[in-house]
Protein backbone atom coordinates (compact mmCIF):
# COMPACT_ATOMS: atom_id res chain seq x y z
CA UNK A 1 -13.76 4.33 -54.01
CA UNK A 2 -15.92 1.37 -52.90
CA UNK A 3 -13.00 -0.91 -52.41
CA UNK A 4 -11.57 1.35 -50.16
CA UNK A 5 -14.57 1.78 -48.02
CA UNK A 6 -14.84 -1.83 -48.01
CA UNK A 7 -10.93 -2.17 -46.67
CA UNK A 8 -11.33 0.33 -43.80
CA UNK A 9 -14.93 -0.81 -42.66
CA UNK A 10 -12.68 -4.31 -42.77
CA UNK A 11 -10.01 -2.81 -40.76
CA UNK A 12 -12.20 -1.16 -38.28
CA UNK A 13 -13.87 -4.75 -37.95
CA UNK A 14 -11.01 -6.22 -37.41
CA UNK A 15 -10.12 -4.15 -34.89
CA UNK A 16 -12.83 -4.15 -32.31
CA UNK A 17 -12.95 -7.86 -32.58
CA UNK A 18 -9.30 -8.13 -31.48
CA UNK A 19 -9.80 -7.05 -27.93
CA UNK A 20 -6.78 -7.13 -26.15
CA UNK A 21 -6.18 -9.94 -23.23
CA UNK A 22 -3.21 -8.53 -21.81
CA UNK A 23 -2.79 -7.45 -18.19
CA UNK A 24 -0.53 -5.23 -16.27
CA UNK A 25 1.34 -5.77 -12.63
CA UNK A 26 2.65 -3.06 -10.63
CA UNK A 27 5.49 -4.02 -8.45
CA UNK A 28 5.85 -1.88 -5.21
CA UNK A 29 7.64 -2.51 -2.26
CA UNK A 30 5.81 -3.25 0.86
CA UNK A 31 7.18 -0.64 3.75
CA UNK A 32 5.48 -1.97 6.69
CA UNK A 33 5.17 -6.41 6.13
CA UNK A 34 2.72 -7.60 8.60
CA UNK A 35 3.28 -9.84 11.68
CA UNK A 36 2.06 -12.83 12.85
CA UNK A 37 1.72 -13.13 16.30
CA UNK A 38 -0.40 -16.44 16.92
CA UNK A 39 0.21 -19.29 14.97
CA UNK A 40 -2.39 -21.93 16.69
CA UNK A 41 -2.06 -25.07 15.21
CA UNK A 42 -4.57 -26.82 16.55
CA UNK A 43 -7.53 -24.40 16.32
CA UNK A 44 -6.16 -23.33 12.34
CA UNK A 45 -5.98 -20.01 13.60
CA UNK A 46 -3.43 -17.28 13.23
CA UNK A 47 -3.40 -13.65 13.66
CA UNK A 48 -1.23 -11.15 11.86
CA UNK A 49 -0.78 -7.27 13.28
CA UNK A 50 -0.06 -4.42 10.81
CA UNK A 51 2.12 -1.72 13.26
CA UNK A 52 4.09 1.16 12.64
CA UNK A 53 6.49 2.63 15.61
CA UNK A 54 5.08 -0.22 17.93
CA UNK A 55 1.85 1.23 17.62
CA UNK A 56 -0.49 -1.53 16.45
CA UNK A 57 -3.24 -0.44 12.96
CA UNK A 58 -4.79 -3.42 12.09
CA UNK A 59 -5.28 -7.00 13.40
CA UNK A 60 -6.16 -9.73 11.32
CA UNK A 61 -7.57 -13.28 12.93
CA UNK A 62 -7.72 -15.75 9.92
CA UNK A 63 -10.25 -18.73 11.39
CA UNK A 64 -9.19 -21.74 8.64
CA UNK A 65 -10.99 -24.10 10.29
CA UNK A 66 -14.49 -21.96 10.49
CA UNK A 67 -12.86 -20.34 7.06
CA UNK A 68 -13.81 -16.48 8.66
CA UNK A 69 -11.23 -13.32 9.12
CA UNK A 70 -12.04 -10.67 11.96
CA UNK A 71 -10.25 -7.55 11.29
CA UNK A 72 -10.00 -5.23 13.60
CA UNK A 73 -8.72 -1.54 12.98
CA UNK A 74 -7.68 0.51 9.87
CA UNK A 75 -4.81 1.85 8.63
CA UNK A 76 -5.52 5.26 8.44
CA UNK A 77 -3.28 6.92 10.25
CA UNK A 78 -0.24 5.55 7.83
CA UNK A 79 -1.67 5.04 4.69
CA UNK A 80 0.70 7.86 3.46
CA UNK A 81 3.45 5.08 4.25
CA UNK A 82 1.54 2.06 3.44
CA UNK A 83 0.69 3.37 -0.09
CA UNK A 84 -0.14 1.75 -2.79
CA UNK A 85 -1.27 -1.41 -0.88
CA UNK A 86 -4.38 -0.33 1.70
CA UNK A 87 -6.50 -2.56 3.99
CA UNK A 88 -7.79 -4.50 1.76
CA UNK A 89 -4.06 -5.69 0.24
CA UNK A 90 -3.18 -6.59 3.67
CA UNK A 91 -5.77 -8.39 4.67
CA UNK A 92 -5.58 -10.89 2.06
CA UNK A 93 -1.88 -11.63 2.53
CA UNK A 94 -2.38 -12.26 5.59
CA UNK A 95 -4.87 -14.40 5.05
CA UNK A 96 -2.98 -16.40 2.21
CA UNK A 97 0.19 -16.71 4.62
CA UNK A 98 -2.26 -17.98 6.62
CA UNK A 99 -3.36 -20.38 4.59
CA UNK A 100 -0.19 -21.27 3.50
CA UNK A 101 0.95 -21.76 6.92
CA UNK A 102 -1.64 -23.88 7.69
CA UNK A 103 -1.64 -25.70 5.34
CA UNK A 104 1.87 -26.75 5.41
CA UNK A 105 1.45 -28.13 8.82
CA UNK A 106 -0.99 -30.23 7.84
């Protein structure tokens, strides 16, 4: 009877000190990509618009040079189509194809 106490106090051990490092994606495909209206190579700027039936929801200016994003707006009024992804989502890819952009110029 002991040894089998022993085992499963063992097991349960064992099993809260094997904490599990995996991770999980979720792939979903972007309805509305945003645009990028000013590309200003000089300054490092550029600013990206998130619009819907040519009705603008969100403007991001990514600064590089000053390394500051304005945002201006919110995507309220189509976050039934922009689902999952929601202000925050966008604003960092802009600012990454920003970046990227940028960068690549250099």
């Amino acid at each position: 009877m002991f040894t089998k106490t022993k085992e499963f106090v063992r097991h349960i051990l064992l099993r809260l000190n094997n904490k599990s490092s995996k991770g999980y994606t979720s792939f979903a495909p972007l309805k509305i990509a945003p645009e990028y209206t000013n590309i200003d190579l000089e300054n490092k700027q550029v600013t990206g618009i998130v619009k819907h039936n040519d009705k603008i929801y969100l403007t991001v200016i990514v600064d590089i040079k000053l390394n500051k994003t304005l945002v201006k707006g919110s995507l309220r009024g189509i976050c039934h189509i922009t689902k999952p992804f929601n202000k925050g989502h966008y604003i960092a890819m802009i600012k990454s194809h920003a970046e990227m952009l940028l960068n690549k110029e250099d």
